[in-house]
Protein backbone atom coordinates (compact mmCIF):
# COMPACT_ATOMS: atom_id res chain seq x y z
CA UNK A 1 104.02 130.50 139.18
CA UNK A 2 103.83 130.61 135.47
CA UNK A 3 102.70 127.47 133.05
CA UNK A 4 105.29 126.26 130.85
CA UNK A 5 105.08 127.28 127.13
CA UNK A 6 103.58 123.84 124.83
CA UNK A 7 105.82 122.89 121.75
CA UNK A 8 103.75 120.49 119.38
CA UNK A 9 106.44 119.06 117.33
CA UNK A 10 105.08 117.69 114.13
CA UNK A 11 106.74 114.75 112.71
CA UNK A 12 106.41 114.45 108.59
CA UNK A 13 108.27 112.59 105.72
CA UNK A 14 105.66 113.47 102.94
CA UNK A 15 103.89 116.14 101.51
CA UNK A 16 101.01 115.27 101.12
CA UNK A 17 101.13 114.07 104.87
CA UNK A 18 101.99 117.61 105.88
CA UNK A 19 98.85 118.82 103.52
CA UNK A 20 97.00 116.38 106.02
CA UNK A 21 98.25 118.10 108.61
CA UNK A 22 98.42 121.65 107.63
CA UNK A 23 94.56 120.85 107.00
CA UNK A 24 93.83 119.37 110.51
CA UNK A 25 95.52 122.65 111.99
CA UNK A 26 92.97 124.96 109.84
CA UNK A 27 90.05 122.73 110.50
CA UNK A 28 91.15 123.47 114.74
CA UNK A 29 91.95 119.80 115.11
CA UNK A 30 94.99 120.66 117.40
CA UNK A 31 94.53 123.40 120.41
CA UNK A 32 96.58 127.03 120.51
CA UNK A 33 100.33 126.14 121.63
CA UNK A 34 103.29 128.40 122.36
CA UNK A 35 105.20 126.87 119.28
CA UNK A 36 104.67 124.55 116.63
CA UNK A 37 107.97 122.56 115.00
CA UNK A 38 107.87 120.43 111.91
CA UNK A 39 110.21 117.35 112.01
CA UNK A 40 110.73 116.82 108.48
CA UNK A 41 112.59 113.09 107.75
CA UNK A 42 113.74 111.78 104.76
CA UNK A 43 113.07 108.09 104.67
CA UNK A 44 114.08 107.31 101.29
CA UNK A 45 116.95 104.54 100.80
CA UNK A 46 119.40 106.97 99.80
CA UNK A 47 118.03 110.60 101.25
CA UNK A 48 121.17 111.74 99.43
CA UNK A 49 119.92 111.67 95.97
CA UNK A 50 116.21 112.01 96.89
CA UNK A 51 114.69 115.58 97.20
CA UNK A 52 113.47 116.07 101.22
CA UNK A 53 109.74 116.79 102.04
CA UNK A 54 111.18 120.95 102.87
CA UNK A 55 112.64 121.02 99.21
CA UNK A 56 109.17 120.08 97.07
CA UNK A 57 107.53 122.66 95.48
CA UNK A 58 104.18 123.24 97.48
CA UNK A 59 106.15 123.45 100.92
CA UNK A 60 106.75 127.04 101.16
CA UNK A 61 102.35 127.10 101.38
CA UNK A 62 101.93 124.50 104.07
CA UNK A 63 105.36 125.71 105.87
CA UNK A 64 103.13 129.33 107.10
CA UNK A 65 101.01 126.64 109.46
CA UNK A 66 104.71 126.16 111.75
CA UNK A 67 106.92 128.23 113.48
CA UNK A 68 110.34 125.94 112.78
CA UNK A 69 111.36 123.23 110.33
CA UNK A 70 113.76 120.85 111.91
CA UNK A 71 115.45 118.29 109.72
CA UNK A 72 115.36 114.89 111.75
CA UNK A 73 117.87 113.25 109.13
CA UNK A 74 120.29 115.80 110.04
CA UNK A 75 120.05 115.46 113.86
CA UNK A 76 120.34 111.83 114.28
CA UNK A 77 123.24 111.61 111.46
CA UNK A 78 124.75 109.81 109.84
CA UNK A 79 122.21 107.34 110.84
CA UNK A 80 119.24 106.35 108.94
CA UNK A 81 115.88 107.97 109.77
CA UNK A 82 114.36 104.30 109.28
CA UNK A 83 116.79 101.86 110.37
CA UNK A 84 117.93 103.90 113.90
CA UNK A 85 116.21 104.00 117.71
CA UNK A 86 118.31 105.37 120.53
CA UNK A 87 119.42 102.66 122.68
CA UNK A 88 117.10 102.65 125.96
CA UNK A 89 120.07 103.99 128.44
CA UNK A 90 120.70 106.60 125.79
CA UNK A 91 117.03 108.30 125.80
CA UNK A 92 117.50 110.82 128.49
CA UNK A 93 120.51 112.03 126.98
CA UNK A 94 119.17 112.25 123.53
CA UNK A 95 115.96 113.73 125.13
CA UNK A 96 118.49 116.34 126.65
CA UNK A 97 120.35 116.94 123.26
CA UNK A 98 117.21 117.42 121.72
CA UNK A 99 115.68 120.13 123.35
CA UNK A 100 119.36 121.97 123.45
CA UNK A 101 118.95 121.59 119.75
CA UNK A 102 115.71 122.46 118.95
CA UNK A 103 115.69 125.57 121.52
CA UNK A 104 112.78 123.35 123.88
CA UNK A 105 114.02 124.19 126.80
CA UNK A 106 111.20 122.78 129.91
CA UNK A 107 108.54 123.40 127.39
CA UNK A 108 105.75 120.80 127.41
CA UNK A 109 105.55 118.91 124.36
CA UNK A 110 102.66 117.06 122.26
CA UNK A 111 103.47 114.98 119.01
CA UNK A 112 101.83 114.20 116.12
CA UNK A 113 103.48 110.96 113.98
CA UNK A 114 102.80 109.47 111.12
CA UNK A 115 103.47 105.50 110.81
CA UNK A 116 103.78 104.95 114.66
CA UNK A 117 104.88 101.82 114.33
CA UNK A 118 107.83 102.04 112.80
CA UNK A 119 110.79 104.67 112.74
CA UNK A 120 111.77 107.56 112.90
CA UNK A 121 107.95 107.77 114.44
CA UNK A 122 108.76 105.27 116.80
CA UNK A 123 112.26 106.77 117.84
CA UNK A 124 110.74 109.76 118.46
CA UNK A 125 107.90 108.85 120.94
CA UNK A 126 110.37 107.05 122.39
CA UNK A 127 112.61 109.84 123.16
CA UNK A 128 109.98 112.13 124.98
CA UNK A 129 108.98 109.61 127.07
CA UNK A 130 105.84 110.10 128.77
CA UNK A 131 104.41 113.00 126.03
CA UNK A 132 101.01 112.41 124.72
CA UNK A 133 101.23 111.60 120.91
CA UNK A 134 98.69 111.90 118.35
CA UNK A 135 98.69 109.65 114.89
CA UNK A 136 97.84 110.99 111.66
CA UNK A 137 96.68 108.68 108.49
CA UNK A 138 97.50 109.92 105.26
CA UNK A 139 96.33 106.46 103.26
CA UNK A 140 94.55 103.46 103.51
CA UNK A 141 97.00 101.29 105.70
CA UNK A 142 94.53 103.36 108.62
CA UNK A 143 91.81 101.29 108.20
CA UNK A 144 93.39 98.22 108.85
CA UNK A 145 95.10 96.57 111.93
CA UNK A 146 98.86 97.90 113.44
CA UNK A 147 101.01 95.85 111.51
CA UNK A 148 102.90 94.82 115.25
CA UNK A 149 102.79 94.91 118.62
CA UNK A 150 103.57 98.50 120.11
CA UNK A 151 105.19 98.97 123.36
CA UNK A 152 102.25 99.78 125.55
CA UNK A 153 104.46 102.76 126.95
CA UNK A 154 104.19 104.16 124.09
CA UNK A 155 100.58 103.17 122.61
CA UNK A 156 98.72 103.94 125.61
CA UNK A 157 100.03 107.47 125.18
CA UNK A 158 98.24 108.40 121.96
CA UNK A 159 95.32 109.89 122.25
CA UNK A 160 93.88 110.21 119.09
CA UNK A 161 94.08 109.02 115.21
CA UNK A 162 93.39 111.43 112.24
CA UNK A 163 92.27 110.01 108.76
CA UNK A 164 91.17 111.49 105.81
CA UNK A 165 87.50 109.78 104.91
CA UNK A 166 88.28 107.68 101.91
CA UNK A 167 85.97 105.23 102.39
CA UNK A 168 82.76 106.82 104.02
CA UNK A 169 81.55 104.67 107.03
CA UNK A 170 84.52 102.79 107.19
CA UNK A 171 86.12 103.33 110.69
CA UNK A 172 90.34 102.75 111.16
CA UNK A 173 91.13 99.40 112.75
CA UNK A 174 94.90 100.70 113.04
CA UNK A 175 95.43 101.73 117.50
CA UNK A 176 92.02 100.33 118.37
CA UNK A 177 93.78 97.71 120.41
CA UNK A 178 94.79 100.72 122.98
CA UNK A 179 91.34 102.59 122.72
CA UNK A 180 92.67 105.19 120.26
CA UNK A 181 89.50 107.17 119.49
CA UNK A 182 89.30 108.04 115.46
CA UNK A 183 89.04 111.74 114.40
CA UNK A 184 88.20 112.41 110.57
CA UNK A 185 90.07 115.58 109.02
CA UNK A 186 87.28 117.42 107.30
CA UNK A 187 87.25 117.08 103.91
CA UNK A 188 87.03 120.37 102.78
CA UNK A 189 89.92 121.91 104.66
CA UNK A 190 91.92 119.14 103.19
CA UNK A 191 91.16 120.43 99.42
CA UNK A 192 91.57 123.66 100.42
CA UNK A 193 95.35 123.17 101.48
CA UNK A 194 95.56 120.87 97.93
CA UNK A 195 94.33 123.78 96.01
CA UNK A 196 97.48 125.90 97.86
CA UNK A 197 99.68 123.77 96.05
CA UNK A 198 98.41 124.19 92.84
CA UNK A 199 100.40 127.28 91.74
CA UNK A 200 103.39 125.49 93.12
CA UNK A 201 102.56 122.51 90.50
CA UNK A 202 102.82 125.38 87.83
CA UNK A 203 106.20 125.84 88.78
CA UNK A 204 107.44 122.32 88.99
CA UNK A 205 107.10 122.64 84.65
CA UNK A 206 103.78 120.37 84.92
CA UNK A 207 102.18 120.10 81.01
CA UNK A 208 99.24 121.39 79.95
CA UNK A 209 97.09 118.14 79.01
CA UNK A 210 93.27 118.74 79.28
CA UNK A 211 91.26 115.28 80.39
CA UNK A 212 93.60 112.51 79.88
CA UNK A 213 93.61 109.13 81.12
CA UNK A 214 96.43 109.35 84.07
CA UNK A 215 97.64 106.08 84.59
CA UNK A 216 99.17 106.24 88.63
CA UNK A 217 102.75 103.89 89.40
CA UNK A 218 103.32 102.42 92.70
CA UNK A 219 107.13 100.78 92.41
CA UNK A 220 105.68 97.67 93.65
CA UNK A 221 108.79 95.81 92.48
CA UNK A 222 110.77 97.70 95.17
CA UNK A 223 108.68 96.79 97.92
CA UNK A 224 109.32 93.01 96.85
CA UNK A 225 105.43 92.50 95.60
CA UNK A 226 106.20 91.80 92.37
CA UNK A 227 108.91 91.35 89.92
CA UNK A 228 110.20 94.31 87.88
CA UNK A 229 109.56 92.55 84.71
CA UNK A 230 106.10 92.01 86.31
CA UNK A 231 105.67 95.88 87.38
CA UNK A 232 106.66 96.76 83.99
CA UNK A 233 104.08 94.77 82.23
CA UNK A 234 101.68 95.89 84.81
CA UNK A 235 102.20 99.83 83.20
CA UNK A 236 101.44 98.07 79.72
CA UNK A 237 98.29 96.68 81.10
CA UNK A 238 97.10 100.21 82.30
CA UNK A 239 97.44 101.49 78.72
CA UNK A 240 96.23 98.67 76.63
CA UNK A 241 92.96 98.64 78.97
CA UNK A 242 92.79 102.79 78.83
CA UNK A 243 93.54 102.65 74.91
CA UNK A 244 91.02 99.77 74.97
CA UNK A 245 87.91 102.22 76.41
CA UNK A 246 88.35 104.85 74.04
CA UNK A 247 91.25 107.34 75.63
CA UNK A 248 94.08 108.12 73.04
CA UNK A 249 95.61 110.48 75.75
CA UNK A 250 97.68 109.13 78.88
CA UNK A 251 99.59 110.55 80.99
CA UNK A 252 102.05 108.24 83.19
CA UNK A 253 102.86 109.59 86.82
CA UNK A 254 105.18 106.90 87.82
CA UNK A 255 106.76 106.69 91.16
CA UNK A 256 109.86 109.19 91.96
CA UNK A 257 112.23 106.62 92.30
CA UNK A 258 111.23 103.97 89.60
CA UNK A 259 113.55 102.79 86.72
CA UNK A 260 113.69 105.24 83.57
CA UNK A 261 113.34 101.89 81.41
CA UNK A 262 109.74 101.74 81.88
CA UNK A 263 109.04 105.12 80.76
CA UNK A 264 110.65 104.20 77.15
CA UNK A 265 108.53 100.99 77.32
CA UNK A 266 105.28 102.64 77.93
CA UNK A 267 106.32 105.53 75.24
CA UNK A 268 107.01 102.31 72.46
CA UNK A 269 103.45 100.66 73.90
CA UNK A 270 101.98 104.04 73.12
CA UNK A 271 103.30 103.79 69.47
CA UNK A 272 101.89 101.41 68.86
CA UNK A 273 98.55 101.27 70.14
CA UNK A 274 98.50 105.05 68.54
CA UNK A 275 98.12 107.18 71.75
CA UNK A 276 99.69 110.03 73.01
CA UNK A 277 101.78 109.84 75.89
CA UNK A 278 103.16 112.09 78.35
CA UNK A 279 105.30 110.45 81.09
CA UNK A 280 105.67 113.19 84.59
CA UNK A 281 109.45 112.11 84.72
CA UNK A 282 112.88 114.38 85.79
CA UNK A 283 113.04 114.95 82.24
CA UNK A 284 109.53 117.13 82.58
CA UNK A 285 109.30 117.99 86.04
CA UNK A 286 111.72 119.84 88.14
CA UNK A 287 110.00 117.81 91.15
CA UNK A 288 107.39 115.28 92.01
CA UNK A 289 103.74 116.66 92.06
CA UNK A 290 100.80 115.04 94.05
CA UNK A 291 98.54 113.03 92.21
CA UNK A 292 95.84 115.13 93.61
CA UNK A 293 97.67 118.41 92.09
CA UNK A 294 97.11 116.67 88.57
CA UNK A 295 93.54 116.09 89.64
CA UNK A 296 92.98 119.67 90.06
CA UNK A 297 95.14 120.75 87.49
CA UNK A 298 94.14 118.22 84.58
CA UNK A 299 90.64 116.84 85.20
CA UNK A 300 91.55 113.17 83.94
CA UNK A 301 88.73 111.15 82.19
CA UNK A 302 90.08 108.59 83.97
CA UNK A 303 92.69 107.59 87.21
CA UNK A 304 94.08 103.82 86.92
CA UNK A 305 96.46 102.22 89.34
CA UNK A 306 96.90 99.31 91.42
CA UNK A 307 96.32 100.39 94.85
CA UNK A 308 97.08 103.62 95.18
CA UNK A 309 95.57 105.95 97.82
CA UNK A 310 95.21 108.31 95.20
CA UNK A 311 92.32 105.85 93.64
CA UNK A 312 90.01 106.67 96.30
CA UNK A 313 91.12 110.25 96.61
CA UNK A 314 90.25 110.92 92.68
CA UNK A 315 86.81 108.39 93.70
CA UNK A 316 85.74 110.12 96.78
CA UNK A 317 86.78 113.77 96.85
CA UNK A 318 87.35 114.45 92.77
CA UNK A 319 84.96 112.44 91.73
CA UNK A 320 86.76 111.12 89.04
CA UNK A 321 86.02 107.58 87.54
CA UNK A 322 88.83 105.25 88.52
CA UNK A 323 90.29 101.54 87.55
CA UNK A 324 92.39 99.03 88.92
CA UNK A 325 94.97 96.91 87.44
CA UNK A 326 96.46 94.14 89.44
CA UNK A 327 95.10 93.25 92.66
CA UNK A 328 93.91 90.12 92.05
CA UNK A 329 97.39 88.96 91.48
CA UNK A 330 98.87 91.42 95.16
CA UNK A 331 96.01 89.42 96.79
CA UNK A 332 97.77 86.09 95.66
CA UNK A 333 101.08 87.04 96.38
CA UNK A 334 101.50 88.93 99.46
CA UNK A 335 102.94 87.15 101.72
CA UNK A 336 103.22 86.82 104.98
CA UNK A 337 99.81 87.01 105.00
CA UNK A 338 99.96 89.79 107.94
CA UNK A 339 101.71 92.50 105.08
CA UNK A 340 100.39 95.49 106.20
CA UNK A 341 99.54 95.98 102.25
CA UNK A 342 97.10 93.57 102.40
CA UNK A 343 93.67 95.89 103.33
CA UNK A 344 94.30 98.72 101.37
CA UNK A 345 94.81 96.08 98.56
CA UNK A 346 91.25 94.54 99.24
CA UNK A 347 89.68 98.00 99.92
CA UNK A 348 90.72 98.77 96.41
CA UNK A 349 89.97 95.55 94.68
CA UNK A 350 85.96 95.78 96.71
CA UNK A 351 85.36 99.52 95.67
CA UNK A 352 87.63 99.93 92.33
CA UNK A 353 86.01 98.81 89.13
CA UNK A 354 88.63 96.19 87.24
CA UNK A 355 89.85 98.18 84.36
CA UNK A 356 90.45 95.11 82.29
CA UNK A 357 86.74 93.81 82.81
CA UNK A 358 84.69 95.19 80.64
CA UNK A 359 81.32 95.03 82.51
CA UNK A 360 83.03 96.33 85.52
CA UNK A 361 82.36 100.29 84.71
CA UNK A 362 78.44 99.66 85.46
CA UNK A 363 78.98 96.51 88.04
CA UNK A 364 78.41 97.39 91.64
CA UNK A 365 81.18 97.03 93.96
CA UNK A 366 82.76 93.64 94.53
CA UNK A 367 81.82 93.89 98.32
CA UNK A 368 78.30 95.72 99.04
CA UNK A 369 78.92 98.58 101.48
CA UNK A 370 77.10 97.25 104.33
CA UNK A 371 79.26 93.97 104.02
CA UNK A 372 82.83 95.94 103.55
CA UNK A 373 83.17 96.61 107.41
CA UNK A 374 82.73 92.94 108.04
CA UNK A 375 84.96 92.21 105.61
CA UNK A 376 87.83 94.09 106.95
CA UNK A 377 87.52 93.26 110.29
CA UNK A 378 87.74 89.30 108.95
CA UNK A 379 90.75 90.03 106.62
CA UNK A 380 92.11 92.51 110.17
CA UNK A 381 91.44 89.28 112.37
CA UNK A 382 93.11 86.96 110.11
CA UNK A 383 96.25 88.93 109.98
CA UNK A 384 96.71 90.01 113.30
CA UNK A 385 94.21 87.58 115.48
CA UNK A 386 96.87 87.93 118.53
CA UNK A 387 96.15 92.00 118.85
CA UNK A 388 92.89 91.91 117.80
CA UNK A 389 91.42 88.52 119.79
CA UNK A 390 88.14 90.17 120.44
CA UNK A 391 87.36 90.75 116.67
CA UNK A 392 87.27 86.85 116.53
CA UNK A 393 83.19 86.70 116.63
CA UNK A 394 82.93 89.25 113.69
CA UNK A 395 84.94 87.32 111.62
CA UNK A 396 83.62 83.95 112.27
CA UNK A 397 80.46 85.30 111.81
CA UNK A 398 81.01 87.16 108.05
CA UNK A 399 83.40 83.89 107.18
CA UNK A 400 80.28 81.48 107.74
CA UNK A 401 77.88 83.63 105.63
CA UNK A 402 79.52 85.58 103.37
CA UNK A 403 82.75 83.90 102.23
CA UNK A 404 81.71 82.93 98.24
CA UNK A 405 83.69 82.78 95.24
CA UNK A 406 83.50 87.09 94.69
CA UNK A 407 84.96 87.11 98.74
CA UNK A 408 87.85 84.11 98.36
CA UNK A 409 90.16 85.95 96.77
CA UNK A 410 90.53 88.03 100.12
CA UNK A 411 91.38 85.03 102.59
CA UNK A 412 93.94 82.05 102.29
CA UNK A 413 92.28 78.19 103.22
CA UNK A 414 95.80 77.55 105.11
CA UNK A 415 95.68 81.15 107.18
CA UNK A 416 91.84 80.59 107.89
CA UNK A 417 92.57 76.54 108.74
CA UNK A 418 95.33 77.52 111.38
CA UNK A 419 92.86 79.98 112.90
CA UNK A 420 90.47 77.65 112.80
CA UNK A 421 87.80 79.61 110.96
CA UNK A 422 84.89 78.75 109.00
CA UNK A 423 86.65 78.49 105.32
CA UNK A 424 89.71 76.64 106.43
CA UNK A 425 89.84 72.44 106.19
CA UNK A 426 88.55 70.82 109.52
CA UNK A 427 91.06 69.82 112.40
CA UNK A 428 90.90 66.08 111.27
CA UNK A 429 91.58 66.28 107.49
CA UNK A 430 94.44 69.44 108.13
CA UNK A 431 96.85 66.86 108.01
CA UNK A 432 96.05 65.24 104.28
CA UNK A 433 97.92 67.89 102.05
CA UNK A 434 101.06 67.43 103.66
CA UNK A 435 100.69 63.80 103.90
CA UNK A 436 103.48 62.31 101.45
CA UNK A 437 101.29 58.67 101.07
CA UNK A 438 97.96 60.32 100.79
CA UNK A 439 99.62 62.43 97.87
CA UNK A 440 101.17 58.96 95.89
CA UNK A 441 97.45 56.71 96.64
CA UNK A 442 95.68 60.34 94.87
CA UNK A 443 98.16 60.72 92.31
CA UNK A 444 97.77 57.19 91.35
CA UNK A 445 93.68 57.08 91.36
CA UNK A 446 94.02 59.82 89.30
CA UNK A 447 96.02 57.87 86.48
CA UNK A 448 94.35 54.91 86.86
CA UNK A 449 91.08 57.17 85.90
CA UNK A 450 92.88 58.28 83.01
CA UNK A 451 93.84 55.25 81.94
CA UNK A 452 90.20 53.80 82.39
CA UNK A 453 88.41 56.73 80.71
CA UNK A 454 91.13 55.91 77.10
């Protein structure tokens, strides 16, 4: 009796989470198979007027490393890649239509998704029920916990999670609740595919500027972080700070989808502080290009963002210098405390030197290394301390020795008192700040001492 043929179906949105996985197939991170399909979704709010992952220049390289492209926004339309999940008496049939449509047949099939806890990821495992899944990383959101509770059916299914190393010796918190073991994607066969899509960033019209500053936007504002007024003044802080350490060249990559006002506010900004400025918008590119691309292609003096990815990507595998800009204030306002945005925002604030501090470029990192593993399973506890109970010890431990004014910043007094960790008020005083009389007595000792001290 012959075996079945193996399908590994590959689910992506972005490219540079297919150039992690086109480099964890070179590096032999997934065994021989019959036939390998990439899922390509679009996730963006309106996929209508946003170019998909298959359309980018770059694809054509990393599309050798499958067999088929499947577009998942086409088979589950006109539903939303990430607002749709088969209902559960529909998943045979759509299991059925599925491998009608993508030519399956009774093949055995493997995944590999990105984001597992959310759709189309999510949809999909739960479609082929019962197929062992693999995650792949593609930023720092890894190294912190799942933002939710899975359904075991489908976590105790995956296997494995793949990360790029951007933080040397830091292990992913993200599946450990199921046993997921962590597998790194070797860092070489990951520049290798980036350098594949260097020719393609030729194509996309991308300037010849020799060792700028590149200043990196997130479009915070959209993910309801910050204000746009705020996110705009944040891009005018990234210049003013570059201009201020001796770079008269920028070069503004903001995000694909961000408002063309802030472009013509950065280019008056640059005016005036006498810089030159060259802004990677639709009116110079023909599509978006990966940071990385304009690492290779550029060289920058100097990579500033908030919390970018690409920060420790230029830090750890260009070795570019890097800056932040705004963390401080993410740390303050991201809320609930549990946002999944809230370790890669205090990985970048411990490791990133502050671009407006003008010490920071020889300061050591805010967190020593041998401390930043504590310090992330603390901030991993405090978020999610209902997933993660056993990660309780750790944190109590690194709360009662290590929590000074330099680690503050990365905890909240209320979160820490309703855990009841070291840091937070004790049991018996919790109830004074909310206590309307104990407010009035201290408002009026306070005036009295005012009025004393005339």
């Amino acid at each position: 009796m012959s075996r079945s043929r193996t399908t590994q179906v590959f689910l992506a949105s972005t490219l540079y989470g297919t150039a992690t996985l086109a480099a964890a197939l070179d590096a032999g991170l997934f065994p021989d198979a019959g036939r390998r399909v990439l899922l390509v979704a679009n996730n963006a709010s309106v996929p209508e007027t946003t170019p998909a992952l298959d359309g980018m220049p770059g694809f054509d390289a990393l599309r050798t490393r499958f067999d088929d492209v499947v577009s998942w926004n086409a088979t589950i339309a006109p539903h939303h890649p990430a607002a749709w999940s088969p209902r559960p008496d529909d998943i045979p049939l759509w299991e059925r239509h599925l491998r009608l449509a993508w030519g399956l047949g009774d093949d055995d099939v493997e995944l590999a998704v990105e984001s597992i806890q959310v759709d189309p990821a999510m949809a999909v495992c739960r479609i082929f029920t019962g197929v062992p899944v693999d995650v792949y990383a593609d930023g720092l959101m890894s190294y912190g916990p799942t933002r939710n509770r899975i359904d075991p059916l489908v976590g105790t299914r995956v296997g494995r999670l793949l990360h790029l190393d951007l933080v040397p010796g830091l292990r992913p918190m993200l599946l450990t609740e199921f046993g997921v073991r962590a597998e790194t994607v070797p860092t070489d066969a990951f520049l290798k595919v980036l350098g594949e899509l260097d020719e393609a960033a030729g194509a996309a019209g991308l300037p010849a500027v020799e060792s700028p500053a590149l200043l990196l936007g997130q479009y915070l504002s959209a993910l309801g972080l910050i204000s746009v007024v705020e996110e705009e003044e944040l891009h005018l802080r990234m210049m003013r700070g570059a201009v201020g350490r001796g770079h008269r060249s920028l070069v503004f990559k903001p995000h694909p989808t961000a408002p063309a006002q802030w472009s013509r506010a950065m280019e008056e900004e640059a005016a005036r502080l006498g810089a030159e400025l060259t802004v990677l918008d639709a009116d110079v590119l023909t599509a978006p290009v990966l940071a990385e691309v304009l690492y290779r292609r550029m060289r920058p003096a100097l990579v500033v963002g908030c919390f970018s990815t690409a920060l420790l990507t230029a830090s750890e595998f260009y070795g570019l210098p890097v800056a932040r800009v705004g963390t401080r204030t993410l740390l303050e306002r991201l809320t609930p405390f549990e946002n999944s945005n809230r370790v890669p925002v205090t990985l970048v604030d411990a490791l990133v030197p502050d671009l407006e501090d003008g010490e920071a470029r020889e300061a050591a990192p805010a967190v020593a290394p041998e401390g930043l593993s504590d310090l992330v399973t603390a901030v991993g506890f405090a978020m999610q301390p209902k997933i993660y109970p056993q990660l309780r010890p750790v944190a109590e431990r690194y709360l009662a020795a290590r929590l000074t004014d330099g680690t503050w910043r990365y905890f909240k007094r209320r979160r820490l008192t309703s855990l009841g960790l070291p840091g937070g008020v004790p049991a018996q005083f919790a109830f004074l700040p909310r206590n309307a009389t104990v407010r009035r007595v201290a408002r009026r000792a306070r005036a009295l001492r005012r009025m004393a001290l005339r």
